[in-house]
Structures are given as C-alpha cells and as structure tokens.
PDB file of N, CA and C in Angstrom:
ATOM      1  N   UNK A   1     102.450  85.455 110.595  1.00  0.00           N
ATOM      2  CA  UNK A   1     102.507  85.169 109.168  1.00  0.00           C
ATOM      3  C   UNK A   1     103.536  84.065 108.941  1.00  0.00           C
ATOM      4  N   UNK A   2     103.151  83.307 107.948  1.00  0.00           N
ATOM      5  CA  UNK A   2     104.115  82.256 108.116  1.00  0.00           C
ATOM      6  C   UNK A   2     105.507  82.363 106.797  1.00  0.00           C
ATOM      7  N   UNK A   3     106.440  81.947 106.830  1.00  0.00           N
ATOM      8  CA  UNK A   3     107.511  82.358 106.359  1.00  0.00           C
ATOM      9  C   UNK A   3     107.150  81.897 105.286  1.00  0.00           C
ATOM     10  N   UNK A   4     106.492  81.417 104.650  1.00  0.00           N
ATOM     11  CA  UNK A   4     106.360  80.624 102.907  1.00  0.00           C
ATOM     12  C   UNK A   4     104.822  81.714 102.283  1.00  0.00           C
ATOM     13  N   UNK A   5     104.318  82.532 102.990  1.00  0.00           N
ATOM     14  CA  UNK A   5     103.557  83.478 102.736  1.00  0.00           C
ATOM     15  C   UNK A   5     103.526  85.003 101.847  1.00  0.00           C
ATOM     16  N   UNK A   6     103.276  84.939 100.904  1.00  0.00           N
ATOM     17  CA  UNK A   6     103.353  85.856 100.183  1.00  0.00           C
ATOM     18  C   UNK A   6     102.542  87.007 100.547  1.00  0.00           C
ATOM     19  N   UNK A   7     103.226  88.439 100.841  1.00  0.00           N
ATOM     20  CA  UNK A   7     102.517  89.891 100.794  1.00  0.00           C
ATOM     21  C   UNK A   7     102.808  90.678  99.757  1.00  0.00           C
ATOM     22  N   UNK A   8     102.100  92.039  99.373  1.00  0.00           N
ATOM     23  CA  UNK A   8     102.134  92.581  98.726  1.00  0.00           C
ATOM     24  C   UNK A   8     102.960  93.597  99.103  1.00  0.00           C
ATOM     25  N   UNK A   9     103.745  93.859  97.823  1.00  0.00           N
ATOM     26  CA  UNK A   9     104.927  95.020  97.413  1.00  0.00           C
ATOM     27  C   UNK A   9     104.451  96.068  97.032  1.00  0.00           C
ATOM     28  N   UNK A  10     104.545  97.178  97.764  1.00  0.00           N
ATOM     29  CA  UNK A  10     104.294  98.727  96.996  1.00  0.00           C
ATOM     30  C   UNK A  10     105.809  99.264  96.434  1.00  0.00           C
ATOM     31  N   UNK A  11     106.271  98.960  95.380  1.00  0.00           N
ATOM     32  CA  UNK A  11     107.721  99.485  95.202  1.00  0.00           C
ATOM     33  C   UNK A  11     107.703 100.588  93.921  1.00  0.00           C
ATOM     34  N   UNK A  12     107.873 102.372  94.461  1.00  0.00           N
ATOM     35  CA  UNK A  12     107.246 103.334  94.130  1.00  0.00           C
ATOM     36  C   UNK A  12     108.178 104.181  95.079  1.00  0.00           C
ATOM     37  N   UNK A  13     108.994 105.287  94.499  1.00  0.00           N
ATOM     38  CA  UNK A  13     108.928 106.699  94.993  1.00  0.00           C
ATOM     39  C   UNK A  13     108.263 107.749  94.584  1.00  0.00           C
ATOM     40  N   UNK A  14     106.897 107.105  93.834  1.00  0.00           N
ATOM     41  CA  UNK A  14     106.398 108.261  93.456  1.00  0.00           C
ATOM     42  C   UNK A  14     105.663 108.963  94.566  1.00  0.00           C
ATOM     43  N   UNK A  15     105.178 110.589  95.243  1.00  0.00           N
ATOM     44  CA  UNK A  15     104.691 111.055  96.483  1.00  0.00           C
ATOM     45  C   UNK A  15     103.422 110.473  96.395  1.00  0.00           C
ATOM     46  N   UNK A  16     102.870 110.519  94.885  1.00  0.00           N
ATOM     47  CA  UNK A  16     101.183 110.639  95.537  1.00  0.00           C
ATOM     48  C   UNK A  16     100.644 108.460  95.168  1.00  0.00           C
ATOM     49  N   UNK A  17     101.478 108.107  94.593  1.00  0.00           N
ATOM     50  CA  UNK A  17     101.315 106.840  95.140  1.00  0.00           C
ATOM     51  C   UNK A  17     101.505 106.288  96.293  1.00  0.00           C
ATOM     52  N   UNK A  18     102.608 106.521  96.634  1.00  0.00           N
ATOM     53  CA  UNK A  18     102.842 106.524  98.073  1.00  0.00           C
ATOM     54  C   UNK A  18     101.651 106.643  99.161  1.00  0.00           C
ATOM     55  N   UNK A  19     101.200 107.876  98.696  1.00  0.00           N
ATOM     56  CA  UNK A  19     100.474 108.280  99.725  1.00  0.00           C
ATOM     57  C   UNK A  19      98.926 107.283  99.821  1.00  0.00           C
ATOM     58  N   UNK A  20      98.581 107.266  98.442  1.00  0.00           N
ATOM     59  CA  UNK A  20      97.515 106.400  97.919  1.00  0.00           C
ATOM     60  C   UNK A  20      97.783 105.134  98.740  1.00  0.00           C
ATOM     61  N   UNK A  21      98.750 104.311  98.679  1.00  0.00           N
ATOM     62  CA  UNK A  21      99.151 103.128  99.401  1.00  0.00           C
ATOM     63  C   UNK A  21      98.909 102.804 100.874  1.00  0.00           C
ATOM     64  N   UNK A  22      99.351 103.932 101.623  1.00  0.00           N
ATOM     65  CA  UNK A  22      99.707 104.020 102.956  1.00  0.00           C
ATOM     66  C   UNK A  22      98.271 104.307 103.038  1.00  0.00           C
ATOM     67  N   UNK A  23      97.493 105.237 102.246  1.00  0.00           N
ATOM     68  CA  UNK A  23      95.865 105.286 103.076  1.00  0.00           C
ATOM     69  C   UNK A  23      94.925 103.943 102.685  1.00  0.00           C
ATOM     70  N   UNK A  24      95.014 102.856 101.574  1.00  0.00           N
ATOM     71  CA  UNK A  24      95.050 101.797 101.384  1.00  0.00           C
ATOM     72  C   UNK A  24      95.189 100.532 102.643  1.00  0.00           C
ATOM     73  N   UNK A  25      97.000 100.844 102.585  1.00  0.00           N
ATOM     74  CA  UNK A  25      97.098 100.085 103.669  1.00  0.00           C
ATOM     75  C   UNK A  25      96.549 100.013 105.230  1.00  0.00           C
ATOM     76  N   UNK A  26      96.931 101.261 105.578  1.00  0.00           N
ATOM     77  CA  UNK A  26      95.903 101.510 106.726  1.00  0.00           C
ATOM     78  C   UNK A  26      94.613 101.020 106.668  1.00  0.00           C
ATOM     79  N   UNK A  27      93.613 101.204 106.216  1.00  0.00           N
ATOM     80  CA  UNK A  27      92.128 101.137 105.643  1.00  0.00           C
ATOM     81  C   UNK A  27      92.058  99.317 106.258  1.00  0.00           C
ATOM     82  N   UNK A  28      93.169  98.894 105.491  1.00  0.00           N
ATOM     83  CA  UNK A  28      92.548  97.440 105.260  1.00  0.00           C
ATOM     84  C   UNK A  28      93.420  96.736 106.350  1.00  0.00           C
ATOM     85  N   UNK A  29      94.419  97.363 107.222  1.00  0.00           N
ATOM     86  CA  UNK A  29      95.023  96.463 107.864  1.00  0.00           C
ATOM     87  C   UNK A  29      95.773  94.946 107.567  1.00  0.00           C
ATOM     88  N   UNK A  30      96.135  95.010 106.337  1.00  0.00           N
ATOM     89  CA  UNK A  30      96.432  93.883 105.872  1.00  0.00           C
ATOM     90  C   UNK A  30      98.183  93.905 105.954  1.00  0.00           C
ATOM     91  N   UNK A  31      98.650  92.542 105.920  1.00  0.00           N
ATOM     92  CA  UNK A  31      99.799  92.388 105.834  1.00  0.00           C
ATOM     93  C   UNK A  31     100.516  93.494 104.049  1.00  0.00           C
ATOM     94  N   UNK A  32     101.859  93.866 103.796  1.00  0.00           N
ATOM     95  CA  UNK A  32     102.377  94.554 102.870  1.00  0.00           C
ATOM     96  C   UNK A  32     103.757  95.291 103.192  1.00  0.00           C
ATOM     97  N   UNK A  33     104.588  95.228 101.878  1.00  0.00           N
ATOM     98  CA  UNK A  33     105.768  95.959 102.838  1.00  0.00           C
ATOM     99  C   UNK A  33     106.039  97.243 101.297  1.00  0.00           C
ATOM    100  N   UNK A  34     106.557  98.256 101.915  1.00  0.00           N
ATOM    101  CA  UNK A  34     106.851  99.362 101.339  1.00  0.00           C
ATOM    102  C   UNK A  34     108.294  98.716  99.901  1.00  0.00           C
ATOM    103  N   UNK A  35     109.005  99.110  99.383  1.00  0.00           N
ATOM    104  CA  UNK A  35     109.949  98.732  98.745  1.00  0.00           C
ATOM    105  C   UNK A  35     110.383  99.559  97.513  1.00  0.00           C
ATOM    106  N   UNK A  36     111.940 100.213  98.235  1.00  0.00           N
ATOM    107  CA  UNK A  36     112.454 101.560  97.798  1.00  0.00           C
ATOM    108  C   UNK A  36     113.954 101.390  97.691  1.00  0.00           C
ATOM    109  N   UNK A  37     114.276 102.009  96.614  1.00  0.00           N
ATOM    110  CA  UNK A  37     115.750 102.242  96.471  1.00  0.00           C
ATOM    111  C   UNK A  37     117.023 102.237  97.094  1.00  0.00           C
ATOM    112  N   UNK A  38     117.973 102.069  97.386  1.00  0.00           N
ATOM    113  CA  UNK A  38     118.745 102.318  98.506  1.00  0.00           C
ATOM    114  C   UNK A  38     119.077 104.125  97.858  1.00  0.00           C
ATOM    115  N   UNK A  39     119.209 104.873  98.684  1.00  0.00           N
ATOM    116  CA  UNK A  39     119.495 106.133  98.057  1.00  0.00           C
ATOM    117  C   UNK A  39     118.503 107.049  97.675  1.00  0.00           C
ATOM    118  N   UNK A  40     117.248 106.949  97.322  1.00  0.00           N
ATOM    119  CA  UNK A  40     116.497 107.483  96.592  1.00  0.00           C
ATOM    120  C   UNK A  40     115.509 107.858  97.939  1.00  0.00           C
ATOM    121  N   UNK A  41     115.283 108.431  97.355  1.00  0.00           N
ATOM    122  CA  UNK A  41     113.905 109.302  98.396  1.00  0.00           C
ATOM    123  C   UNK A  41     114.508 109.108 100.228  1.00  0.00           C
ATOM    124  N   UNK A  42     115.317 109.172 101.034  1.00  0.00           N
ATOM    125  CA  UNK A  42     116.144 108.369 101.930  1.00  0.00           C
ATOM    126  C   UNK A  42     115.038 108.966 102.710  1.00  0.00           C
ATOM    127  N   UNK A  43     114.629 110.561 102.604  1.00  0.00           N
ATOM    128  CA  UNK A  43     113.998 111.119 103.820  1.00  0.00           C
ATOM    129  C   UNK A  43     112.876 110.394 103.324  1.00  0.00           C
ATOM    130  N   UNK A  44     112.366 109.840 102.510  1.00  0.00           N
ATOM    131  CA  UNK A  44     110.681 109.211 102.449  1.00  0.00           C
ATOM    132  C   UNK A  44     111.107 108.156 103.452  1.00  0.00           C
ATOM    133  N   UNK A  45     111.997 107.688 102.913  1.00  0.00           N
ATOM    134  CA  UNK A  45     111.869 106.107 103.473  1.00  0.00           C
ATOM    135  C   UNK A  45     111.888 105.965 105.059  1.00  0.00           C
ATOM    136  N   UNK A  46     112.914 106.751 105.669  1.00  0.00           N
ATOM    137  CA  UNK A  46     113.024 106.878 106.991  1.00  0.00           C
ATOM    138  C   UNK A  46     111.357 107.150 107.831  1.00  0.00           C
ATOM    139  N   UNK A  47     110.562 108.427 106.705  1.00  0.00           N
ATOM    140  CA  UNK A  47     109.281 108.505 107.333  1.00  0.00           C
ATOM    141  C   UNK A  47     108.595 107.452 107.155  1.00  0.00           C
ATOM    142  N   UNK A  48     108.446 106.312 106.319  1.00  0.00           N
ATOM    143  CA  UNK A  48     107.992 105.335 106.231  1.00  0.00           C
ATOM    144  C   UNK A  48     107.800 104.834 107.292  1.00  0.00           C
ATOM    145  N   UNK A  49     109.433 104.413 107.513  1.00  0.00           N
ATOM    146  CA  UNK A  49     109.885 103.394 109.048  1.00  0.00           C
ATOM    147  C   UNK A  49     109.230 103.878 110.330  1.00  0.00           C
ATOM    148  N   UNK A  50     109.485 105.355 110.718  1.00  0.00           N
ATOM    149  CA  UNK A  50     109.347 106.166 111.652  1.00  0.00           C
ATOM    150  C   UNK A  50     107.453 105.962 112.224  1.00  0.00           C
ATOM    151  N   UNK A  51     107.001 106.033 111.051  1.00  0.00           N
ATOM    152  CA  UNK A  51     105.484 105.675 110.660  1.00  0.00           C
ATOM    153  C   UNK A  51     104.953 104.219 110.980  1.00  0.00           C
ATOM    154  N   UNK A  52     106.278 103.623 111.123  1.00  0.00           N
ATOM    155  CA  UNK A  52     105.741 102.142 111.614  1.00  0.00           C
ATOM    156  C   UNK A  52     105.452 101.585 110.315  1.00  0.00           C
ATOM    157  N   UNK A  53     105.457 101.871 108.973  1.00  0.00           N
ATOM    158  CA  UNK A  53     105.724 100.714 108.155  1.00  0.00           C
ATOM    159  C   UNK A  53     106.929  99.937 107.355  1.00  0.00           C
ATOM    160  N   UNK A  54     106.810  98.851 107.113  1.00  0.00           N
ATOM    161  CA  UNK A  54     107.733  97.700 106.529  1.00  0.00           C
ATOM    162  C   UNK A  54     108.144  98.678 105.468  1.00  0.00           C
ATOM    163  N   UNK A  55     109.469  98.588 105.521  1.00  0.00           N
ATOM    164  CA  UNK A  55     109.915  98.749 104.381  1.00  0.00           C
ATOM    165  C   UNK A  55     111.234  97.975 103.932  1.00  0.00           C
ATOM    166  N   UNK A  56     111.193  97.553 102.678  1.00  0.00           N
ATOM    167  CA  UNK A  56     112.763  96.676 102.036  1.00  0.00           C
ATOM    168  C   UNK A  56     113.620  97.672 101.548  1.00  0.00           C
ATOM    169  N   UNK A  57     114.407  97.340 101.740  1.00  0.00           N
ATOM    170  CA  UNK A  57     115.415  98.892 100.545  1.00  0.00           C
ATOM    171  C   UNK A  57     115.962  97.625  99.855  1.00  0.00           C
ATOM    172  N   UNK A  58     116.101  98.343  98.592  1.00  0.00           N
ATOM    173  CA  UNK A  58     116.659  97.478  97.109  1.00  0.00           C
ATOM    174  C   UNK A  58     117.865  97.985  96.513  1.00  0.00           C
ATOM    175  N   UNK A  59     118.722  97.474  96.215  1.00  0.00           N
ATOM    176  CA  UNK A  59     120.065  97.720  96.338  1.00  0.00           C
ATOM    177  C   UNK A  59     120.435  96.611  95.099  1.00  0.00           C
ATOM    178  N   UNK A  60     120.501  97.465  93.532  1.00  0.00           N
ATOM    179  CA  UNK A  60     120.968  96.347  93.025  1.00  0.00           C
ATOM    180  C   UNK A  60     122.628  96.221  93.086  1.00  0.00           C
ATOM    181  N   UNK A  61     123.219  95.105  92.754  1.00  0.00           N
ATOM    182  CA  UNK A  61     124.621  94.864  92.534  1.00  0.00           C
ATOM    183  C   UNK A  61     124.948  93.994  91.423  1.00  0.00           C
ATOM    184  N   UNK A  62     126.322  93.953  91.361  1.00  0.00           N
ATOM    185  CA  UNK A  62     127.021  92.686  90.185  1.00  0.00           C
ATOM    186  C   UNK A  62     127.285  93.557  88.972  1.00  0.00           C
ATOM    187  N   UNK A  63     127.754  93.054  87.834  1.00  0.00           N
ATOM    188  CA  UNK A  63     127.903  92.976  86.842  1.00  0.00           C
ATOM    189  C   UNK A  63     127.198  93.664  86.199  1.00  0.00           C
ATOM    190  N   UNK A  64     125.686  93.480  85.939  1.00  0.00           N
ATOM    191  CA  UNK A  64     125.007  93.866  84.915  1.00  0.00           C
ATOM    192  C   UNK A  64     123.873  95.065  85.822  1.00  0.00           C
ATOM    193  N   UNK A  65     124.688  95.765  87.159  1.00  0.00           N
ATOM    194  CA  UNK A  65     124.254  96.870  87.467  1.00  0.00           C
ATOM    195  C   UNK A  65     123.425  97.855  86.511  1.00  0.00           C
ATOM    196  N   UNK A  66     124.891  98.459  85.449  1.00  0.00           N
ATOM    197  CA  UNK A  66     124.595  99.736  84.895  1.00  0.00           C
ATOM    198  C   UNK A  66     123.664  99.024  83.515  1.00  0.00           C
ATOM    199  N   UNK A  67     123.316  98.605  83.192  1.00  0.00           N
ATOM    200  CA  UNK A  67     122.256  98.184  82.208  1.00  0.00           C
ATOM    201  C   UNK A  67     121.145  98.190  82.633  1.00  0.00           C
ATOM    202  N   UNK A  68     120.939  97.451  83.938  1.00  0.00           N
ATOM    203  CA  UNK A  68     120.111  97.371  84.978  1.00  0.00           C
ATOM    204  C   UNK A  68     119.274  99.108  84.993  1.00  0.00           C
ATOM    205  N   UNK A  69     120.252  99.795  85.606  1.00  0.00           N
ATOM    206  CA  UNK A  69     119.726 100.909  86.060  1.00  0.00           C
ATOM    207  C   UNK A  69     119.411 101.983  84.393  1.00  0.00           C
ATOM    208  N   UNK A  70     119.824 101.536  83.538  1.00  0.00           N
ATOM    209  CA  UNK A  70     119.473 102.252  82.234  1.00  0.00           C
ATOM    210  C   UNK A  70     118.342 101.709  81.715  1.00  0.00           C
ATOM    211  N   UNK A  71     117.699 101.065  82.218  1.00  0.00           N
ATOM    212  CA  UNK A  71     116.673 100.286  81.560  1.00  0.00           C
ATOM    213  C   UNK A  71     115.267 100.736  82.811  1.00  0.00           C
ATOM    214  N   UNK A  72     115.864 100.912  83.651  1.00  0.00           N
ATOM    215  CA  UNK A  72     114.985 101.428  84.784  1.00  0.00           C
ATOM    216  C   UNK A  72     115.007 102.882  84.376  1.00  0.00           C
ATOM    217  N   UNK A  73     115.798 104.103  83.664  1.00  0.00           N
ATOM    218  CA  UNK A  73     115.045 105.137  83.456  1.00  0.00           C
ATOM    219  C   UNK A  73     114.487 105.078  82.211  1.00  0.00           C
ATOM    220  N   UNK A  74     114.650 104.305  81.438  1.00  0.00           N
ATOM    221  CA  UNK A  74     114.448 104.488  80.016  1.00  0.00           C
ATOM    222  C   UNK A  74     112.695 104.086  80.283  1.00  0.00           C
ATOM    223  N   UNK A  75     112.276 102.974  81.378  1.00  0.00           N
ATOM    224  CA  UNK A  75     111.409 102.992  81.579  1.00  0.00           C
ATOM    225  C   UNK A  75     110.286 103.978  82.259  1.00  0.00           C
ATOM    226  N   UNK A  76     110.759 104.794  83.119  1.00  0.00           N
ATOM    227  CA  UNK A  76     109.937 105.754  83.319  1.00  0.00           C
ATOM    228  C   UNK A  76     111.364 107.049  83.743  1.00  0.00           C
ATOM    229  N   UNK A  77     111.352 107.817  82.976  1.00  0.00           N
ATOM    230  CA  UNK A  77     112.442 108.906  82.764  1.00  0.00           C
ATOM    231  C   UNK A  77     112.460 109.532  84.150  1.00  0.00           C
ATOM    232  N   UNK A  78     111.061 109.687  84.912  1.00  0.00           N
ATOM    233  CA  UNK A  78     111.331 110.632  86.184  1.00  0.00           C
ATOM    234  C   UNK A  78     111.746 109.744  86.887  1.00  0.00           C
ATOM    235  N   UNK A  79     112.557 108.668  87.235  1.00  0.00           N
ATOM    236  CA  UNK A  79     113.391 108.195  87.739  1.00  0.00           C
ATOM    237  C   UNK A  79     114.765 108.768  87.636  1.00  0.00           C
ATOM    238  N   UNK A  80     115.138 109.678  86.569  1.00  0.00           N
ATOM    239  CA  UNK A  80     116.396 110.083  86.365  1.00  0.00           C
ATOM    240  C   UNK A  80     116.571 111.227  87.221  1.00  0.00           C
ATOM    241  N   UNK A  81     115.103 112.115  87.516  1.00  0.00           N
ATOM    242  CA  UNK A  81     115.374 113.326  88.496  1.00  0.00           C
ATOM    243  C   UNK A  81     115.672 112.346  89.858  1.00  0.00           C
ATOM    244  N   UNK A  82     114.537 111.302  90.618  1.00  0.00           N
ATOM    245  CA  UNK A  82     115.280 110.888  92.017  1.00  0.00           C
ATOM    246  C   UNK A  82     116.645 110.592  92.123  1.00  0.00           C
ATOM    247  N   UNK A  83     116.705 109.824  90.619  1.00  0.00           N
ATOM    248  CA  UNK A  83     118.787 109.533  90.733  1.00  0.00           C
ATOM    249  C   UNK A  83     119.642 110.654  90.907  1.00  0.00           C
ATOM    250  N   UNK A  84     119.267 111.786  90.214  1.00  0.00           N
ATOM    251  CA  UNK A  84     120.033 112.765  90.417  1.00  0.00           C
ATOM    252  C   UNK A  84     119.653 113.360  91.735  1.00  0.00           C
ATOM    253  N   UNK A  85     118.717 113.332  92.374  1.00  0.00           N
ATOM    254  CA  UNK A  85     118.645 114.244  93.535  1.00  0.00           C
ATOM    255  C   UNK A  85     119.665 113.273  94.324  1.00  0.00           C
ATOM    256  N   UNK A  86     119.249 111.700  94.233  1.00  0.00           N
ATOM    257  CA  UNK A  86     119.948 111.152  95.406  1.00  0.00           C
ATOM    258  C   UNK A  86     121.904 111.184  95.319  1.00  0.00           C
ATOM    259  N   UNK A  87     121.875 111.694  94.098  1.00  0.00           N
ATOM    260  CA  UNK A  87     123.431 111.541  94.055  1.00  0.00           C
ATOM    261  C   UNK A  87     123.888 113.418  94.261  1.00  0.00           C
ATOM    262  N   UNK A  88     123.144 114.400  94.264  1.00  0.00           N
ATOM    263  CA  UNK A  88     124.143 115.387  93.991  1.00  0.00           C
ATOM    264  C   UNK A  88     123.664 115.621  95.818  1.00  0.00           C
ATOM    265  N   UNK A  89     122.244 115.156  96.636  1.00  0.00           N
ATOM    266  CA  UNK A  89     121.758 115.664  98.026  1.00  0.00           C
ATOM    267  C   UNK A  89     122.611 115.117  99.283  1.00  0.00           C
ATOM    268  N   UNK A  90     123.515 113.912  98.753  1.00  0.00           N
ATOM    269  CA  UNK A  90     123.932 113.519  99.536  1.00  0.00           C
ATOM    270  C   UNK A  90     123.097 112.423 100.606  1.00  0.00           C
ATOM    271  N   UNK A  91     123.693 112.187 101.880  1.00  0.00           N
ATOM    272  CA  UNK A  91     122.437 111.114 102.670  1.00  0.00           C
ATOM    273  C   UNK A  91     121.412 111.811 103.468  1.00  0.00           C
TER     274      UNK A  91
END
C-alpha cells in the first residue's frame, strides 16, 4: 500500500459493531484499520491485535482536552459508561 493511500477507519467500542466490522472485514479482505480509545475497551483492543488486526489507539491531548471529551459524551451518552469502566477497572 502506498503511503499517500487512504483506508478505511472503523472507530467504535461499540461490541456488536465491532463485531459487524471484523466479519465485513474479513469477507472482503480489504485494506482498514480498527481505531479505539487509549483506555477504553483495553481488553477489546488487545483482542483486536492478538486477532491480527490494525489497530490505532487515539489519545487526545492539549488544552482543549476536557471540552473535547464533553462533547464526545454529550454526543452519544454510552460513552460515559466505557469512560467510567476505563477509569474505575484500571489497565
């Protein structure tokens, strides 16, 4: 693949998208990379890798973090249960 090549992003901790994706991806053999939280779902992500697929972890930073991340639950609220699992479960 050449470095100026664009693939497709599955960026989702939801289980049954996830799962939808990965039988997707398989199917079609096509280039795609997974793309997940730093923190959030850690045991998904590891099975991801383990599974042999791409995955990015996303890690925001700077300044305008916490706005950032309030605007990400306000957008879909069950994001606030993974935040909390990933902060009270530890790594």
């Amino acid at each position: 693949m050449a470095a100026d090549e664009t693939i497709p992003a599955i960026a989702t901790h939801d289980s049954k998208l996830l799962e939808v994706a990965r039988d997707l991806a398989t199917d079609r053999a096509a280039p795609f990379e997974f793309q997940m939280l730093y923190g959030v779902r850690a045991d998904v992500q590891r099975k991801l890798v383990s599974d042999g697929f791409p995955l990015r972890i996303y890690l925001p930073f700077g300044s305008q973090w916490y706005p950032y991340l309030t605007r990400r639950l306000a957008e879909r609220p069950s994001n606030a249960w993974f935040l909390a699992r990933a902060v009270f479960s530890g790594p």
